[in-house]
C-alpha atoms as a PDB file:
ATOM      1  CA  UNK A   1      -2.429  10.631  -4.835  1.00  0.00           C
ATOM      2  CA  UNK A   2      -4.390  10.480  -7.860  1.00  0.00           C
ATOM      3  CA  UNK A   3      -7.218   7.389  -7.829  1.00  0.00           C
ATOM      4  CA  UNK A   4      -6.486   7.218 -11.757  1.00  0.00           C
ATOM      5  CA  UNK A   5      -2.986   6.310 -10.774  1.00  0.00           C
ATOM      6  CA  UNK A   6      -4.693   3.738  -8.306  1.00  0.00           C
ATOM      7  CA  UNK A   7      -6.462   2.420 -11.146  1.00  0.00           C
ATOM      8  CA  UNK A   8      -4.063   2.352 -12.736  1.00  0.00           C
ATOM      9  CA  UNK A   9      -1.284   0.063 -10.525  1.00  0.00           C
ATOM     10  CA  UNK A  10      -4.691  -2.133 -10.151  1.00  0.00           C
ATOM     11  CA  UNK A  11      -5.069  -2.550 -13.596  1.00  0.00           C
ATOM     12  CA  UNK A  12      -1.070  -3.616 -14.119  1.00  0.00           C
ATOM     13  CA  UNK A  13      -1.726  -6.183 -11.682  1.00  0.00           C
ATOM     14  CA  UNK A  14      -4.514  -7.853 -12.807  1.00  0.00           C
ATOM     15  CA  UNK A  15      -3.881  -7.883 -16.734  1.00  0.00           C
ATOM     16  CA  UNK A  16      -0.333  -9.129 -15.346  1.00  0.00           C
ATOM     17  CA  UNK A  17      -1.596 -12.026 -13.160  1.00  0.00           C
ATOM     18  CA  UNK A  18      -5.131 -12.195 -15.908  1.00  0.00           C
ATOM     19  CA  UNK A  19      -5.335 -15.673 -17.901  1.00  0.00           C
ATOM     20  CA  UNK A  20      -8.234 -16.791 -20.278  1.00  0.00           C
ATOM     21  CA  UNK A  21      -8.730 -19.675 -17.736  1.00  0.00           C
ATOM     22  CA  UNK A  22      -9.793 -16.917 -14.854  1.00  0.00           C
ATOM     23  CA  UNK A  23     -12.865 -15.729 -16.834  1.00  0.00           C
ATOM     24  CA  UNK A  24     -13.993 -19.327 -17.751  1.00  0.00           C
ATOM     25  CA  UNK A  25     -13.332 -21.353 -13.968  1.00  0.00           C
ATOM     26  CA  UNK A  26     -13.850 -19.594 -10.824  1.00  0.00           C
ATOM     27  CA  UNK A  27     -11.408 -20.818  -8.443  1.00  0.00           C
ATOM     28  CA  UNK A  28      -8.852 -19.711  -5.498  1.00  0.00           C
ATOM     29  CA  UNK A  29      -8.223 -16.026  -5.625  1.00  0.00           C
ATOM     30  CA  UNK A  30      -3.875 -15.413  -6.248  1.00  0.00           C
ATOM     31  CA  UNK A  31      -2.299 -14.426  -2.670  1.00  0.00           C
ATOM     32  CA  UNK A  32      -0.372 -11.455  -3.292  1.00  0.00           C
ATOM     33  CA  UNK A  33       1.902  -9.397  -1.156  1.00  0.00           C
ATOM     34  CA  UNK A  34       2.844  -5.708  -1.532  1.00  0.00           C
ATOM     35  CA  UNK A  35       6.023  -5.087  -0.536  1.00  0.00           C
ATOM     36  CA  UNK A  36       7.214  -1.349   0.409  1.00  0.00           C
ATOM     37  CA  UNK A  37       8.503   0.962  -2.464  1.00  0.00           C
ATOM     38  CA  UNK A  38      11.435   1.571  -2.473  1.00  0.00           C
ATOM     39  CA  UNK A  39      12.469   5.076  -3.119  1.00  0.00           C
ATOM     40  CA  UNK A  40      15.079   6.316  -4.943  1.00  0.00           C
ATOM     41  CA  UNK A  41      17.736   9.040  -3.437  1.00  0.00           C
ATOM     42  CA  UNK A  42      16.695  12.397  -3.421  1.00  0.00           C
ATOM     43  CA  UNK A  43      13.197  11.763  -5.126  1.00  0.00           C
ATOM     44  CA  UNK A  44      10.930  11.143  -2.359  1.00  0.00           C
ATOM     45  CA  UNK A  45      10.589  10.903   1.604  1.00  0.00           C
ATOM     46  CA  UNK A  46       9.712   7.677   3.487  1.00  0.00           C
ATOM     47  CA  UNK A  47       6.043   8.555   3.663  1.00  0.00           C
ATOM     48  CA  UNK A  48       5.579   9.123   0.059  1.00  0.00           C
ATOM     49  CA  UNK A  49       6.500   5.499  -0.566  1.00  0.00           C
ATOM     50  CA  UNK A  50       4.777   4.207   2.533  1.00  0.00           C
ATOM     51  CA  UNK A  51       1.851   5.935   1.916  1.00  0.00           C
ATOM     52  CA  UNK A  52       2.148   4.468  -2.036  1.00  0.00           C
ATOM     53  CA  UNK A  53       2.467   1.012  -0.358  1.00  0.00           C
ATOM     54  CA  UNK A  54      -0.737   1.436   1.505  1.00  0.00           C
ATOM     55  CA  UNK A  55      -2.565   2.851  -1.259  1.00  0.00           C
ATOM     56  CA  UNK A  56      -2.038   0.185  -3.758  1.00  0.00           C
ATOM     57  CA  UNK A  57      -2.651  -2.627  -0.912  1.00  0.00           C
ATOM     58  CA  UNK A  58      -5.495  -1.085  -0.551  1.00  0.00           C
ATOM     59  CA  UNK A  59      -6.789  -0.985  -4.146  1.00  0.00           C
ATOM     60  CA  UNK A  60      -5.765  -4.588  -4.208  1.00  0.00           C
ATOM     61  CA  UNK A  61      -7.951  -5.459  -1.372  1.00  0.00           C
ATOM     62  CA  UNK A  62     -11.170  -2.983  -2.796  1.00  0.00           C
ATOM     63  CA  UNK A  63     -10.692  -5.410  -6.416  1.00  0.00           C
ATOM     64  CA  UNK A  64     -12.034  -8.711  -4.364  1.00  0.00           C
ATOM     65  CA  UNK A  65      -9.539 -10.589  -7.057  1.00  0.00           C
ATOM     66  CA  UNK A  66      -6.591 -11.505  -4.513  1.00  0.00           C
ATOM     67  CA  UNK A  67      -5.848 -12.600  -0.847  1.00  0.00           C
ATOM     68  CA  UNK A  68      -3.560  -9.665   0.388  1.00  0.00           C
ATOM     69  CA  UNK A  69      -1.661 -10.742   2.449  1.00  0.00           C
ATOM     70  CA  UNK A  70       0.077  -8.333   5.208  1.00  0.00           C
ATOM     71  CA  UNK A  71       3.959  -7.737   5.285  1.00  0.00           C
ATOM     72  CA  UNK A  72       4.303  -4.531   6.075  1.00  0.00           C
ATOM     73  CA  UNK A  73       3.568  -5.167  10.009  1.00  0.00           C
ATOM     74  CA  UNK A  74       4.733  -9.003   9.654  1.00  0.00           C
ATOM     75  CA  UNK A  75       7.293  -7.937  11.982  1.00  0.00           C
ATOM     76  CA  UNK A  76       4.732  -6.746  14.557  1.00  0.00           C
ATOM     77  CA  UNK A  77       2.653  -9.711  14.151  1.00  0.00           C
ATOM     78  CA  UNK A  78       5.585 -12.149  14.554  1.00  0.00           C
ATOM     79  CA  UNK A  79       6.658 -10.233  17.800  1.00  0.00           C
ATOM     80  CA  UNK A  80       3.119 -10.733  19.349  1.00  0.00           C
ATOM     81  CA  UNK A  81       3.551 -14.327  18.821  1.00  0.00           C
ATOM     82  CA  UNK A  82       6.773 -14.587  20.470  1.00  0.00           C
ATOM     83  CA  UNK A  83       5.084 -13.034  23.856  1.00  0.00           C
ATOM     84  CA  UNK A  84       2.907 -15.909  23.755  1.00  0.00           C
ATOM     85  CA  UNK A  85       5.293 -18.361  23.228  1.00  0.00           C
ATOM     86  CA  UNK A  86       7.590 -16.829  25.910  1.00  0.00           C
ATOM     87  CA  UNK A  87       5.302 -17.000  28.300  1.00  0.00           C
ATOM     88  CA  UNK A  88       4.521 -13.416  29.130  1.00  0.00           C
ATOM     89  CA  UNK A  89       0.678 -13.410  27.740  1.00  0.00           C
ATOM     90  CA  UNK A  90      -2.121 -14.302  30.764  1.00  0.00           C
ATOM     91  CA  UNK A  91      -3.161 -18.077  29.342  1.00  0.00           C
ATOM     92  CA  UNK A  92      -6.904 -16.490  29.069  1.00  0.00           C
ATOM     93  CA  UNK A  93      -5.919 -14.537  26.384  1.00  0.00           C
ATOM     94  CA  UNK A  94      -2.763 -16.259  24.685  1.00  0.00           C
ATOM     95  CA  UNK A  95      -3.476 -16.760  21.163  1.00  0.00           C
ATOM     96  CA  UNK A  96      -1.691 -19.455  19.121  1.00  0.00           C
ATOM     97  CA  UNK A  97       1.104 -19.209  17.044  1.00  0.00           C
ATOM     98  CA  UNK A  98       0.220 -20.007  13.149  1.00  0.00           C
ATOM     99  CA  UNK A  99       2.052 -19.877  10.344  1.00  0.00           C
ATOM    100  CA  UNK A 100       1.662 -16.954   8.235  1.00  0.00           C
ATOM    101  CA  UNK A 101       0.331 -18.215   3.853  1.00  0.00           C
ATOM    102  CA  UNK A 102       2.891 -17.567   1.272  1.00  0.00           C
ATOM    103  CA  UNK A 103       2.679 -15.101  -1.125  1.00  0.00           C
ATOM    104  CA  UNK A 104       1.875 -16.576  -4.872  1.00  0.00           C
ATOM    105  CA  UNK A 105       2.623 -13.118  -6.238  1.00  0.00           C
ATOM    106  CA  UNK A 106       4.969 -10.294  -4.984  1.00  0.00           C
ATOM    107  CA  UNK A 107       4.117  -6.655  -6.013  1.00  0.00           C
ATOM    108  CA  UNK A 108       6.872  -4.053  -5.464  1.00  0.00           C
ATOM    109  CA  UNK A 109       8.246  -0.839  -7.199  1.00  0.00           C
ATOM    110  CA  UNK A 110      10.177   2.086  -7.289  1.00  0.00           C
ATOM    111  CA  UNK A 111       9.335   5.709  -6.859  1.00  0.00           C
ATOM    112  CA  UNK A 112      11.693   6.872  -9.343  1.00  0.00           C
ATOM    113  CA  UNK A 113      10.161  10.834 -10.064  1.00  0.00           C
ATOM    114  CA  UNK A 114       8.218  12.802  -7.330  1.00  0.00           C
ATOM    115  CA  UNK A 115       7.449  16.530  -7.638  1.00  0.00           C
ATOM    116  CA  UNK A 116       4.672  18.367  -5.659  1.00  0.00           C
ATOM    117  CA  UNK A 117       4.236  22.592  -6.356  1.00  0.00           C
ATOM    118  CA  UNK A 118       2.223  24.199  -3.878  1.00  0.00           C
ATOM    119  CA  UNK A 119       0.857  27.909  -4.721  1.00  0.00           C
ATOM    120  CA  UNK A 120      -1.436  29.966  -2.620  1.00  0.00           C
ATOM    121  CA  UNK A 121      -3.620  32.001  -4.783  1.00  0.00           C
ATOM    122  CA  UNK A 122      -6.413  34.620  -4.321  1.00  0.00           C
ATOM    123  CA  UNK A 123      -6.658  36.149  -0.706  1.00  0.00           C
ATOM    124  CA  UNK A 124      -5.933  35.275   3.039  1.00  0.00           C
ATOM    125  CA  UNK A 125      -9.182  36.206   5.038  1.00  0.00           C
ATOM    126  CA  UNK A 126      -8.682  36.319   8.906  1.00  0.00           C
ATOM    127  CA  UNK A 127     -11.285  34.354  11.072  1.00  0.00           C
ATOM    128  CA  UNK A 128     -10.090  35.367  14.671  1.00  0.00           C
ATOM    129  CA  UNK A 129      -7.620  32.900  15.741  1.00  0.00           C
ATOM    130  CA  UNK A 130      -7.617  31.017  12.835  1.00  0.00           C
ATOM    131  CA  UNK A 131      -7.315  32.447   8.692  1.00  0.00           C
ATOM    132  CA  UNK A 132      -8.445  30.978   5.436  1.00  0.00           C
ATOM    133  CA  UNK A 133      -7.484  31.005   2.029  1.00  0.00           C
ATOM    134  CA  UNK A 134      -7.183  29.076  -1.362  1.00  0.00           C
ATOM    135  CA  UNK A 135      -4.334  26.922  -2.107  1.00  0.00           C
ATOM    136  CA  UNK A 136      -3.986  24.567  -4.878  1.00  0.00           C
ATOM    137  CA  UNK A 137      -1.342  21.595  -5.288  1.00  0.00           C
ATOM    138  CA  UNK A 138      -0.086  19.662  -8.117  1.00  0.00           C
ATOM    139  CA  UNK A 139       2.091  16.782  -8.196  1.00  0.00           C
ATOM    140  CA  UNK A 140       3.801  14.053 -10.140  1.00  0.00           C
ATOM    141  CA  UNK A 141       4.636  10.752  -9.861  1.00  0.00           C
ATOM    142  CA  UNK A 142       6.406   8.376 -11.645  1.00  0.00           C
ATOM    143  CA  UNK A 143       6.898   4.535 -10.585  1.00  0.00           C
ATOM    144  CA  UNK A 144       8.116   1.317 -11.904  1.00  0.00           C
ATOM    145  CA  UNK A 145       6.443  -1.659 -10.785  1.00  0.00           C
ATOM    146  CA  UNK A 146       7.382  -5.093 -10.733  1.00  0.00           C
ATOM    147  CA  UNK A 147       4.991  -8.213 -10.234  1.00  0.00           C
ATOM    148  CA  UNK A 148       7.516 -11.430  -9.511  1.00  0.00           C
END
């Protein structure tokens, strides 16, 4: 994916959760939680959206503006707490169960176009076992995002 359209989902979020007072009195950073994409039938695999989810989470995190917080592997985390509170973790390493912070913003979308044109252009030159050549992608994207 583009880093423009990175940028871009960045930007969205930050004019959207942006007030006059944030400039003027430092305070606590907004928690925010991305939740998966949801993709629309026929435009796009899981991974396109998963990998969307990551990317913007990640873009999120690189801003130093927000707490993300993690709900994609909530599930995972939650599980882990339940073997300690079942019993089945050696006391030396049992970790206590917390409670997880709330999200003050949710950020979620909607892969609603996806296209991706591969070509292979010039010539295939064999290297033994392996052979190279030049291929050249192009994609697009279109989302709809939605900061409640």
């Amino acid at each position: 994916m583009n880093n423009a359209l990175l940028v871009l989902v960045a930007s969205v979020v930050l004019s959207a959760s942006w007030s006059p007072c944030d400039a003027q009195v430092p305070g606590p950073r907004k928690r925010v939680a991305v939740l998966p994409f949801e993709l629309r039938p026929s435009v796009a695999n899981y991974e396109v959206g998963y990998g969307l989810t990551e990317m913007v989470t990640t873009a999120l995190v690189n801003t130093g503006k927000f707490v993300v917080l993690e709900r994609t592997r909530l599930d995972d985390v939650l599980q882990e707490q339940n073997l300690a509170l079942d019993g089945r973790v050696a006391p030396s390493s049992q970790v206590e169960a917390a409670r997880v912070l709330g999200a003050q913003l949710l950020l979620t979308g909607s892969i609603t176009e996806f296209t991706q044109n591969a070509s292979r252009t010039g010539i295939s030159i064999p290297l033994g076992p392996i052979a190279g050549g030049l291929s050249t992608s192009k994609g697009k994207i279109a989302i709809d995002i939605r900061l409640i």
